[in-house]
PDB file of N, CA and C in Angstrom:
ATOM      1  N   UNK A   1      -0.881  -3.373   0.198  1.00  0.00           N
ATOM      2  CA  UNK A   1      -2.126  -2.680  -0.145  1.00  0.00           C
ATOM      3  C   UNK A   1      -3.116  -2.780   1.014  1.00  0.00           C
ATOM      4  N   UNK A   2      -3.380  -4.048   1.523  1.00  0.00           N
ATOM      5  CA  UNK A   2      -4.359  -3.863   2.590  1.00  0.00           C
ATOM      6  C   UNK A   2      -3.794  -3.289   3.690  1.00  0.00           C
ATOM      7  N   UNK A   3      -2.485  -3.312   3.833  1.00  0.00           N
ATOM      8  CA  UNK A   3      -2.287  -2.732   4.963  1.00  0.00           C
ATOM      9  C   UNK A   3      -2.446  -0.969   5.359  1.00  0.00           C
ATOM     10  N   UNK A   4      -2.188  -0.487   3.867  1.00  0.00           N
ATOM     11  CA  UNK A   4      -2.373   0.859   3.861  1.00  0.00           C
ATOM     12  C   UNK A   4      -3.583   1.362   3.811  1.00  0.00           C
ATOM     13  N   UNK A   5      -5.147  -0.071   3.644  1.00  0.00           N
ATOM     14  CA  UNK A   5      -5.997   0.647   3.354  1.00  0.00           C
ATOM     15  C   UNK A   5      -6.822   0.038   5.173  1.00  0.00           C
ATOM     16  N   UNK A   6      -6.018  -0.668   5.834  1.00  0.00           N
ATOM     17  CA  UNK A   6      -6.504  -1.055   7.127  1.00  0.00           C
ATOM     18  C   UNK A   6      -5.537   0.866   8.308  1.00  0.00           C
ATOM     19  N   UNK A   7      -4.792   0.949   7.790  1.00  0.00           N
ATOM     20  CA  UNK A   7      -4.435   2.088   8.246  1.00  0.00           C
ATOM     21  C   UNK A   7      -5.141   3.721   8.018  1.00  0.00           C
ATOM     22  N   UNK A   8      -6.055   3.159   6.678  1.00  0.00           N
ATOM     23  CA  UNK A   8      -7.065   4.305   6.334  1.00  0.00           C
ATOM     24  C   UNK A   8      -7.897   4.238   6.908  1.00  0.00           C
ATOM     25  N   UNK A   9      -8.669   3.062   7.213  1.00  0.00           N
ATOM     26  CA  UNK A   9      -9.441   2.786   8.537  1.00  0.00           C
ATOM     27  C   UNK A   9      -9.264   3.407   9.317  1.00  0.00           C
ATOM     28  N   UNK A  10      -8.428   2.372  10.480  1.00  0.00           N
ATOM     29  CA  UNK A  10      -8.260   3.183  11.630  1.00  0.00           C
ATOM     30  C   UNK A  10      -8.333   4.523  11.646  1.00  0.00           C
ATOM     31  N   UNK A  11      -7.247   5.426  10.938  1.00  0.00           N
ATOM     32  CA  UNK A  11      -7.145   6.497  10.838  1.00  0.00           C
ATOM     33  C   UNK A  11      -8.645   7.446  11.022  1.00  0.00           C
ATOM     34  N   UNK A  12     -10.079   7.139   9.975  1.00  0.00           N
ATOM     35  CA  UNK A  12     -11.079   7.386  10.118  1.00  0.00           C
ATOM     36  C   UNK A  12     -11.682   7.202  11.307  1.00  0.00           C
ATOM     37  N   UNK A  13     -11.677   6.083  12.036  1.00  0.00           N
ATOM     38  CA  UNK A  13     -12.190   6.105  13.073  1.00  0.00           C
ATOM     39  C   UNK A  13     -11.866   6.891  14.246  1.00  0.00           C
ATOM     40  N   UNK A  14     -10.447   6.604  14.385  1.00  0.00           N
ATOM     41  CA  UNK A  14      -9.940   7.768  15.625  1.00  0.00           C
ATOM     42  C   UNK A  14     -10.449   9.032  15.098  1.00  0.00           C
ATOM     43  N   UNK A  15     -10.424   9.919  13.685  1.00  0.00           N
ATOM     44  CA  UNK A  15     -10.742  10.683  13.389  1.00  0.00           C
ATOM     45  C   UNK A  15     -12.290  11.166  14.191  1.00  0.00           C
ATOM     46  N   UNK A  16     -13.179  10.172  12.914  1.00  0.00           N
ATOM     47  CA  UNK A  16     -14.140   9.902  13.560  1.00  0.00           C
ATOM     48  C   UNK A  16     -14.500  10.474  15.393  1.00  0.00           C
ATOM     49  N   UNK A  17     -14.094   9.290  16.624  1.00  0.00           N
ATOM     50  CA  UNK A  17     -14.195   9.535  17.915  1.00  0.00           C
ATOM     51  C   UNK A  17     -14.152  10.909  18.409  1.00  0.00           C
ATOM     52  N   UNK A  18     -12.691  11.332  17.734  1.00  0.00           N
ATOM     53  CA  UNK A  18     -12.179  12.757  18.141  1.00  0.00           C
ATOM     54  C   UNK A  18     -13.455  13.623  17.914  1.00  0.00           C
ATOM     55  N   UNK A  19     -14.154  13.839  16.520  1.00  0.00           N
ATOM     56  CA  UNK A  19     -15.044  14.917  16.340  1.00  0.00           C
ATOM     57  C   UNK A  19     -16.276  14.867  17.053  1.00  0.00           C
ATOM     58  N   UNK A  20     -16.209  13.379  17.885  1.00  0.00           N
ATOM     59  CA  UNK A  20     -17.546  13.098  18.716  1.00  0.00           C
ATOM     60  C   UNK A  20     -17.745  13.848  19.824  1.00  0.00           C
ATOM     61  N   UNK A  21     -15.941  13.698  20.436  1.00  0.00           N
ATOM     62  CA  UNK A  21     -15.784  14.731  21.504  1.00  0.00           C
ATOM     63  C   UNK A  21     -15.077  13.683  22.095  1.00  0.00           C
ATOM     64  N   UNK A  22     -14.052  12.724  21.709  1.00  0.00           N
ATOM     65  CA  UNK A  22     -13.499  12.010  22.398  1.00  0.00           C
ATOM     66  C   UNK A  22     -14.138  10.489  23.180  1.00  0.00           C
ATOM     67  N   UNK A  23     -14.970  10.726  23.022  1.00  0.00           N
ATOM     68  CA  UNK A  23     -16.384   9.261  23.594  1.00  0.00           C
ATOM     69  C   UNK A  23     -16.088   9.095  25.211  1.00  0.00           C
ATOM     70  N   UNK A  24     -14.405   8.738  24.899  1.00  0.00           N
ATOM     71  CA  UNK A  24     -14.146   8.369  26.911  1.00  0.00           C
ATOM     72  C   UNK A  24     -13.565   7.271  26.885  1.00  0.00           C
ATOM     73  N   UNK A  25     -13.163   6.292  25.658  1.00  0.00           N
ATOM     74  CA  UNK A  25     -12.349   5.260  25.698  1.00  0.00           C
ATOM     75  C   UNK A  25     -10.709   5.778  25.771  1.00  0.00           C
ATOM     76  N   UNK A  26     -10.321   6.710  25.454  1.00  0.00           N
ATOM     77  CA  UNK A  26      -9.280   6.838  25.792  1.00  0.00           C
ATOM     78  C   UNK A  26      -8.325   6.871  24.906  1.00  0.00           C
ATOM     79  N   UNK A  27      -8.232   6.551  23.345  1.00  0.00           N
ATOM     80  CA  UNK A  27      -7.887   5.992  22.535  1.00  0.00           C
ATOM     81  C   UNK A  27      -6.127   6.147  22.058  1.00  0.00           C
ATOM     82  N   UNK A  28      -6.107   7.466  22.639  1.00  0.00           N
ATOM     83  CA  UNK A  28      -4.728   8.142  22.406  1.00  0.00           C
ATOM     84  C   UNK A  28      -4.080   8.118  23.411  1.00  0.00           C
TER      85      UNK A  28
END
């Protein structure tokens, strides 16, 4: 369970970055 909801995380965040315009960390 936490692991699927630590993967919902992440998931949001990269999401997240991407719609920022990528920020510049590099992530992908």
């Amino acid at each position: 369970m936490l692991f699927s909801i630590k993967v919902v995380l992440v998931g949001l965040i990269v999401f997240v970055l991407n719609a920022c315009g990528g920020g510049g960390g590099g992530a992908s």
